[in-house]
Protein backbone atom coordinates (compact mmCIF):
# COMPACT_ATOMS: atom_id res chain seq x y z
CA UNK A 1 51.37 412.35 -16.73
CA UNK A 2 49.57 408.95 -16.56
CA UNK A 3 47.52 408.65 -13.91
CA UNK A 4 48.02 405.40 -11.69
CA UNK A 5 44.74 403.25 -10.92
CA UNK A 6 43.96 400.74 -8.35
CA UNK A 7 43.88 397.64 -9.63
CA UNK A 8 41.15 396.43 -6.73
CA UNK A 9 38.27 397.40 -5.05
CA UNK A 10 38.63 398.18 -1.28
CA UNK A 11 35.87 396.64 0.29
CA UNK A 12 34.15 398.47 3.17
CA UNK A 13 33.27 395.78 6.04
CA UNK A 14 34.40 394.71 8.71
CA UNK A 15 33.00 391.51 10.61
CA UNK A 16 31.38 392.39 14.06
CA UNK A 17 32.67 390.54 16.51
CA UNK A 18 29.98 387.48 18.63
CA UNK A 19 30.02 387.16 22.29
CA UNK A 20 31.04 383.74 23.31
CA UNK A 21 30.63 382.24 26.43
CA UNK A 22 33.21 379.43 26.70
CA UNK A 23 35.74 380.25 24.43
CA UNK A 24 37.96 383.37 23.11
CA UNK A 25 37.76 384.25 19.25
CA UNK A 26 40.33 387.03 17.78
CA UNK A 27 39.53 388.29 14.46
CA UNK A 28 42.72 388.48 12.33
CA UNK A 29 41.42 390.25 9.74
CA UNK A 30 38.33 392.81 8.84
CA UNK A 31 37.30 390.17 6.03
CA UNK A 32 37.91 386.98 7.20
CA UNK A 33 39.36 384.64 9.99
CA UNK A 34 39.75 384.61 13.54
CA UNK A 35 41.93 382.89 16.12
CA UNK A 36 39.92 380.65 18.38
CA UNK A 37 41.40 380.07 22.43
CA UNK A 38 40.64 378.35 25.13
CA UNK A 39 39.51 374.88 23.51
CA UNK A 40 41.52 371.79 23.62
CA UNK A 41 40.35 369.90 20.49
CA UNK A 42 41.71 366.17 21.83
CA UNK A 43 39.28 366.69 24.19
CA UNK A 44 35.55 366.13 23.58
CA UNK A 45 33.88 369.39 24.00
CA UNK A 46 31.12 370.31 25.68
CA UNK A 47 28.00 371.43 24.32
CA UNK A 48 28.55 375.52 25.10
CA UNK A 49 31.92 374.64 23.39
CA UNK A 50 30.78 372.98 20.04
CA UNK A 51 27.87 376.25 19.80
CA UNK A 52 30.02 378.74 19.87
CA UNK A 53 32.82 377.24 17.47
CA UNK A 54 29.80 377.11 14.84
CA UNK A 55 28.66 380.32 15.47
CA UNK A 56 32.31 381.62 15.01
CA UNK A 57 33.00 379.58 12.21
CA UNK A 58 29.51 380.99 10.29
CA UNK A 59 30.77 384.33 11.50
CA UNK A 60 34.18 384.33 10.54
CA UNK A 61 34.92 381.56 7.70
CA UNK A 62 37.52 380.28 8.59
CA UNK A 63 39.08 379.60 12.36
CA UNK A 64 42.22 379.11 13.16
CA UNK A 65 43.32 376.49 16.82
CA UNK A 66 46.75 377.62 18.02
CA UNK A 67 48.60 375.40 20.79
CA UNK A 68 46.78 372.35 20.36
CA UNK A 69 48.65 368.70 20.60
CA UNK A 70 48.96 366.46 17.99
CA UNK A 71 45.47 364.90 16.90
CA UNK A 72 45.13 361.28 16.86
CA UNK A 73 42.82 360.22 14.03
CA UNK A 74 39.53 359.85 16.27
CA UNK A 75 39.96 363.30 17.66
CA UNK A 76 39.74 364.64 14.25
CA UNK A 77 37.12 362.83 13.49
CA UNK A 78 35.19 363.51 16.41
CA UNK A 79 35.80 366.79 15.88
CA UNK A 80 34.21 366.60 12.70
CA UNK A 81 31.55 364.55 13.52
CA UNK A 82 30.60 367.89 15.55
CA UNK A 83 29.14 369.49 11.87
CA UNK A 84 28.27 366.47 10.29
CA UNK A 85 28.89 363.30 8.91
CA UNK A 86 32.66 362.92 6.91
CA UNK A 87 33.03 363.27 3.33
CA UNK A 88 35.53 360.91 2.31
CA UNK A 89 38.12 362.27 -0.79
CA UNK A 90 37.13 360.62 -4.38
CA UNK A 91 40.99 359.71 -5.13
CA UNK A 92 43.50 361.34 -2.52
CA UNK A 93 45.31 358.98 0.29
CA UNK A 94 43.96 358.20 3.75
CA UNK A 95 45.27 356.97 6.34
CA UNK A 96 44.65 352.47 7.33
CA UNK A 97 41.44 352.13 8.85
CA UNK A 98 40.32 355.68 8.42
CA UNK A 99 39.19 356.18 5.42
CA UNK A 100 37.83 359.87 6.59
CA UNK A 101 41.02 361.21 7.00
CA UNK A 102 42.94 362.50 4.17
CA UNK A 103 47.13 362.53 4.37
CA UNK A 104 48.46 365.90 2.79
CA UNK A 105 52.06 365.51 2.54
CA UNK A 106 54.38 367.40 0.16
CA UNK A 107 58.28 366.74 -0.04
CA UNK A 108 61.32 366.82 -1.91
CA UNK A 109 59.58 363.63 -4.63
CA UNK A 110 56.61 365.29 -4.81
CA UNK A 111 55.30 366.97 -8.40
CA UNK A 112 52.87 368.93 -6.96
CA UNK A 113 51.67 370.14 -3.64
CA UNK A 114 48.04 369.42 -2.29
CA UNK A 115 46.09 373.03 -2.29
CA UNK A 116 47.90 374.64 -5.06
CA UNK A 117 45.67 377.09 -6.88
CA UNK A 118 42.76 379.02 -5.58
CA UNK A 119 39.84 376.53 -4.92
CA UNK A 120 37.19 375.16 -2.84
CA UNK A 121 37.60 371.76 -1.66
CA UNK A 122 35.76 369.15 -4.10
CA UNK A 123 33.58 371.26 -6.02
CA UNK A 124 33.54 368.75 -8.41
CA UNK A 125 31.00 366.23 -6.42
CA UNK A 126 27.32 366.81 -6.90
CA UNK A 127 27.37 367.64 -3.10
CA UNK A 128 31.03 369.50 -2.20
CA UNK A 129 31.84 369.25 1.33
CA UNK A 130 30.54 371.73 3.70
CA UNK A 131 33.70 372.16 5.65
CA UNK A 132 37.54 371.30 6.35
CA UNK A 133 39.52 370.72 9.43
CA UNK A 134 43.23 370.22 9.12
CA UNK A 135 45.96 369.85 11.52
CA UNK A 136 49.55 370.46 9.92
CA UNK A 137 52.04 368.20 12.29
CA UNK A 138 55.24 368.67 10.33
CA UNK A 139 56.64 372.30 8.62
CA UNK A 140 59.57 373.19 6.86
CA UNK A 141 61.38 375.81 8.77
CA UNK A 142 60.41 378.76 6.69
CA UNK A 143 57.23 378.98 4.17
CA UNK A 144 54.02 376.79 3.18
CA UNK A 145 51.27 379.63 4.76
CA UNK A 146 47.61 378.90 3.41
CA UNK A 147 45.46 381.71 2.43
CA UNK A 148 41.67 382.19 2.44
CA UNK A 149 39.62 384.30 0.75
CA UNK A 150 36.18 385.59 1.54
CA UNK A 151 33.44 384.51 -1.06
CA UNK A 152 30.75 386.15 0.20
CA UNK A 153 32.83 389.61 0.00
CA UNK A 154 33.90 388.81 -3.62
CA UNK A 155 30.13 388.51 -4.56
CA UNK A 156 29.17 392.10 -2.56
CA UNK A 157 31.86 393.66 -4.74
CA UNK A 158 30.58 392.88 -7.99
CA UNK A 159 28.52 395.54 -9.64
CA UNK A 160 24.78 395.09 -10.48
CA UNK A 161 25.07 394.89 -13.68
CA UNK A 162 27.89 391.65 -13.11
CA UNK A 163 25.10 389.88 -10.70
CA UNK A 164 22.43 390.18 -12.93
CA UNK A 165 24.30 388.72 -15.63
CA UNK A 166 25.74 385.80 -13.18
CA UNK A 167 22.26 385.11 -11.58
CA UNK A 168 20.69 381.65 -12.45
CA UNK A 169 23.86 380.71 -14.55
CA UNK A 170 25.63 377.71 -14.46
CA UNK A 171 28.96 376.52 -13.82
CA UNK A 172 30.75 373.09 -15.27
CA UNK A 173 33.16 371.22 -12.20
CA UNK A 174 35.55 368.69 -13.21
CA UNK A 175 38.32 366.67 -11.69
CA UNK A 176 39.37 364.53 -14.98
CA UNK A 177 42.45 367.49 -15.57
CA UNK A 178 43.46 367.40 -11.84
CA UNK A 179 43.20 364.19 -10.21
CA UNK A 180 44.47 361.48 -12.53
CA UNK A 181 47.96 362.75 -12.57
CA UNK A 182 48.09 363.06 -9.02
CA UNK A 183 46.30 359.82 -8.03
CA UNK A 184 46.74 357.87 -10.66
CA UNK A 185 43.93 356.52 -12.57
CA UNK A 186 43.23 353.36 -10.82
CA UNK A 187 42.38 352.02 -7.18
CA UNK A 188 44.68 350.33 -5.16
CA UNK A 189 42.53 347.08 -6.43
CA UNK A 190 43.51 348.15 -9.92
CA UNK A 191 40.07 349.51 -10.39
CA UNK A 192 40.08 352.20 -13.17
CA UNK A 193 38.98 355.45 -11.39
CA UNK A 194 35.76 357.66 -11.90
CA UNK A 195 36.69 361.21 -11.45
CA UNK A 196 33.72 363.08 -10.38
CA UNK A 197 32.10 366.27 -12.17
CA UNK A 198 29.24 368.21 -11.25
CA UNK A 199 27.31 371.40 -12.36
CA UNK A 200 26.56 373.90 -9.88
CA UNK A 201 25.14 377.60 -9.80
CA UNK A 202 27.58 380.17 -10.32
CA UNK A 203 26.64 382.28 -7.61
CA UNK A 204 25.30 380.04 -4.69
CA UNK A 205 22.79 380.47 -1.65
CA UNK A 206 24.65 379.69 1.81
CA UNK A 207 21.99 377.47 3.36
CA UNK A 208 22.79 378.60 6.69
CA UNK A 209 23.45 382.23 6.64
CA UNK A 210 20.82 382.98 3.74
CA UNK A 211 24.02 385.08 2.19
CA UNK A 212 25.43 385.00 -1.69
CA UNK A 213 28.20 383.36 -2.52
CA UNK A 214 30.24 383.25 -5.64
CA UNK A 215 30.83 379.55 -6.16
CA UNK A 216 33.43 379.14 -9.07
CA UNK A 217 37.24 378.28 -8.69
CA UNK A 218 40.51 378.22 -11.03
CA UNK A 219 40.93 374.52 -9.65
CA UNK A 220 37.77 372.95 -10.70
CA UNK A 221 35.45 375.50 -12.85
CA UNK A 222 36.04 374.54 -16.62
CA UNK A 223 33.21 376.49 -18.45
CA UNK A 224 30.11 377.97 -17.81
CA UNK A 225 27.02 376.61 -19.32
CA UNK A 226 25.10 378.17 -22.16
CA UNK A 227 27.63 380.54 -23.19
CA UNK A 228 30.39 380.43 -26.20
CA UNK A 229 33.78 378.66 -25.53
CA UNK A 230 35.07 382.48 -26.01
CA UNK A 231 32.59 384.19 -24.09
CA UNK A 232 32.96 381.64 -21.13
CA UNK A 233 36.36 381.78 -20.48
CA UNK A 234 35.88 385.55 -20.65
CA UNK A 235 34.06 385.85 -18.13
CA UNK A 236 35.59 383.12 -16.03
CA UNK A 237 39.04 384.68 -16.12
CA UNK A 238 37.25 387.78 -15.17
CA UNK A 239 35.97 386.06 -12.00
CA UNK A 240 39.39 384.32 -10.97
CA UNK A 241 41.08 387.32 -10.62
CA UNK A 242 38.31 388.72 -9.19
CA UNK A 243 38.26 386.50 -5.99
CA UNK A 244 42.35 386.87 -6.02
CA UNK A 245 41.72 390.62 -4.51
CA UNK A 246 44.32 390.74 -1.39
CA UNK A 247 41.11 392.44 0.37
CA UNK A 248 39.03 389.64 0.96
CA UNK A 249 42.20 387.22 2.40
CA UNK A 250 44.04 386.53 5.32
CA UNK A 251 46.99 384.58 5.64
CA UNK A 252 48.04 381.94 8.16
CA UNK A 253 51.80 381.16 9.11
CA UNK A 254 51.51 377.76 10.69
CA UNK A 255 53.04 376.29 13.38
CA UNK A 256 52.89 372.97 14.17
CA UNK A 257 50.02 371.11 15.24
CA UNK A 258 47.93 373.87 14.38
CA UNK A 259 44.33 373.69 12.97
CA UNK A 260 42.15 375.42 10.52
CA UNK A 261 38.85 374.53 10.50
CA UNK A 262 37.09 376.74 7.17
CA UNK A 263 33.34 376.71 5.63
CA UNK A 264 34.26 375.60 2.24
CA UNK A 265 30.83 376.68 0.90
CA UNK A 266 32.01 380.22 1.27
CA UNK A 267 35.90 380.45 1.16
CA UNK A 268 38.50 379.32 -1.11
CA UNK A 269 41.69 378.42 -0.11
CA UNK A 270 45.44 378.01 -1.54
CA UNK A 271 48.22 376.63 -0.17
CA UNK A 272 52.00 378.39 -1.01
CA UNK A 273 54.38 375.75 -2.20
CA UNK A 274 57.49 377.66 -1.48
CA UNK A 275 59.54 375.55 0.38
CA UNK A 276 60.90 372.62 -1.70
CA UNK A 277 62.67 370.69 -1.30
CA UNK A 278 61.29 370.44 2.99
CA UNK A 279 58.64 368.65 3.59
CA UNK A 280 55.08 369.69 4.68
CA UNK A 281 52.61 366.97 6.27
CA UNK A 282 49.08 367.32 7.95
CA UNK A 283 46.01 365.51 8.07
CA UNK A 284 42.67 366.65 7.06
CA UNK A 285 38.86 365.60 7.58
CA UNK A 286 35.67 366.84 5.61
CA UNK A 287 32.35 367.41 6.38
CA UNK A 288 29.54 366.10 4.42
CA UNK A 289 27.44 368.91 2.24
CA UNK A 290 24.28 369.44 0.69
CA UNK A 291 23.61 370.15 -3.22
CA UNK A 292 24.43 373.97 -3.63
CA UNK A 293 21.36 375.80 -4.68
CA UNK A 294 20.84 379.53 -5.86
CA UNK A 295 17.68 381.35 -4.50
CA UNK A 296 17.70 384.85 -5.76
């Protein structure tokens, strides 16, 4: 009789919870994400407020804002503004007069969905963003969850052997496969585009929690530096599935005007495009980042 394998590791952790002081945060999974109450985000928030949202959000990755109204475009940015200064998108749509806030809108026209494939946001610029808030305002009846994964969990799982062979390599980013045919190659001036591409560590160094991350994506990640065509998409295929293990993930069923706020140095997302032909629209802002680094 064959014997039947797991496919995946099962990863032993679970997050501890934090105390907080002035709002209430509800893991939803072992891994990853937690439910944040108590916080009305078109409000400004007070100082006691904005420390313990960015403890919970080093904490638990990603956070998720039930019951909130609909944002106007200088809460969000506000909001932002709370982390750092806004990254604004190299090519996607924004709304007049606020450049910093990115449309994401998906409907019966569209030819592809914004978040499709795992991926963290912009890891094609030298410096990706650090973060992502976005509030979805319209949902079709059924369908269009996101999913996050935990990046610092899919590093832990890798064996010794795997780390020491990903330590100090480097990873190729590009956007010139993704971007033109969903932006178009030119400017609203009818200036020809410049799609950016970057090279960053495989594994990375969170600057804030000290922690390893592995920093490569389906989305973005073309090759890895150094090795043959052969050998790097080897091992690159290797690490896509990798992060796909349902153990390091938590889903989130939206409702609308809901917000998820996620540290994009150290989760990937993907967004399920299963309900065409309804529509899906939201509104996003990015935080700034810094140059990811690898200190071993």
């Amino acid at each position: 009789m064959m014997r039947a394998t797991a496919e995946y590791s099962i990863p032993r952790r679970t997050i501890e919870p934090g105390t907080y002081s002035s709002i209430e945060v509800s893991p939803v999974t072992p891994a990853i994400g937690a439910e944040v109450r108590g916080v009305d985000l078109a409000l400004p928030l007070s100082e006691a407020q904005g420390s313990d949202i960015r403890e919970a959000f080093l904490r638990h990755l990603v956070l998720f804002f039930r019951d909130q109204k609909r944002l106007a475009p200088e809460d969000q940015i506000r909001f932002g503004r709370m982390f750092g200064p806004l990254h604004i998108h190299p090519a996607a749509p924004h709304l007049d007069r606020f450049p910093e806030v990115m449309i994401i809108h998906t409907g019966k026209e569209s030819t592809y969905s914004n978040g499709q494939g795992w991926h963290s946001d912009v890891s094609c610029e030298a410096e990706p963003p650090l973060g992502t808030m976005l509030q979805v305002q319209h949902l079709p009846q059924s369908g269009g969850d996101t999913l996050f994964a935990n990046m610092y969990a899919a590093y832990d799982d890798l064996s010794e052997g795997m780390k020491q062979i990903l330590a100090g390599l480097v990873a190729v980013h590009e956007s010139e496969h993704v971007y033109p045919q969903r932006f178009g190659g030119q400017d609203k001036s009818g200036k020809v585009r410049v799609y950016p591409r970057a090279e960053h560590p495989v594994i990375r160094t969170h600057p804030e929690t000290g922690k390893q991350v592995l920093f490569v994506n389906s989305f973005f990640t073309t090759r890895i530096k150094g090795l043959e065509p052969a050998e790097s998409d080897a091992l690159l295929q290797f690490l896509f599935k990798h992060v796909e293990n349902p153990y390091y993930q938590v889903r989130f069923r939206w409702q609308p005007n809901d917000v998820a706020l996620w540290d994009n140095r150290c989760a990937q997302h993907i967004a399920i495009w299963d309900y065409w032909p309804n529509e899906r629209t939201g509104y996003r802002v990015s935080i700034k980042g810094d140059r990811p680094f690898y200190r071993g």
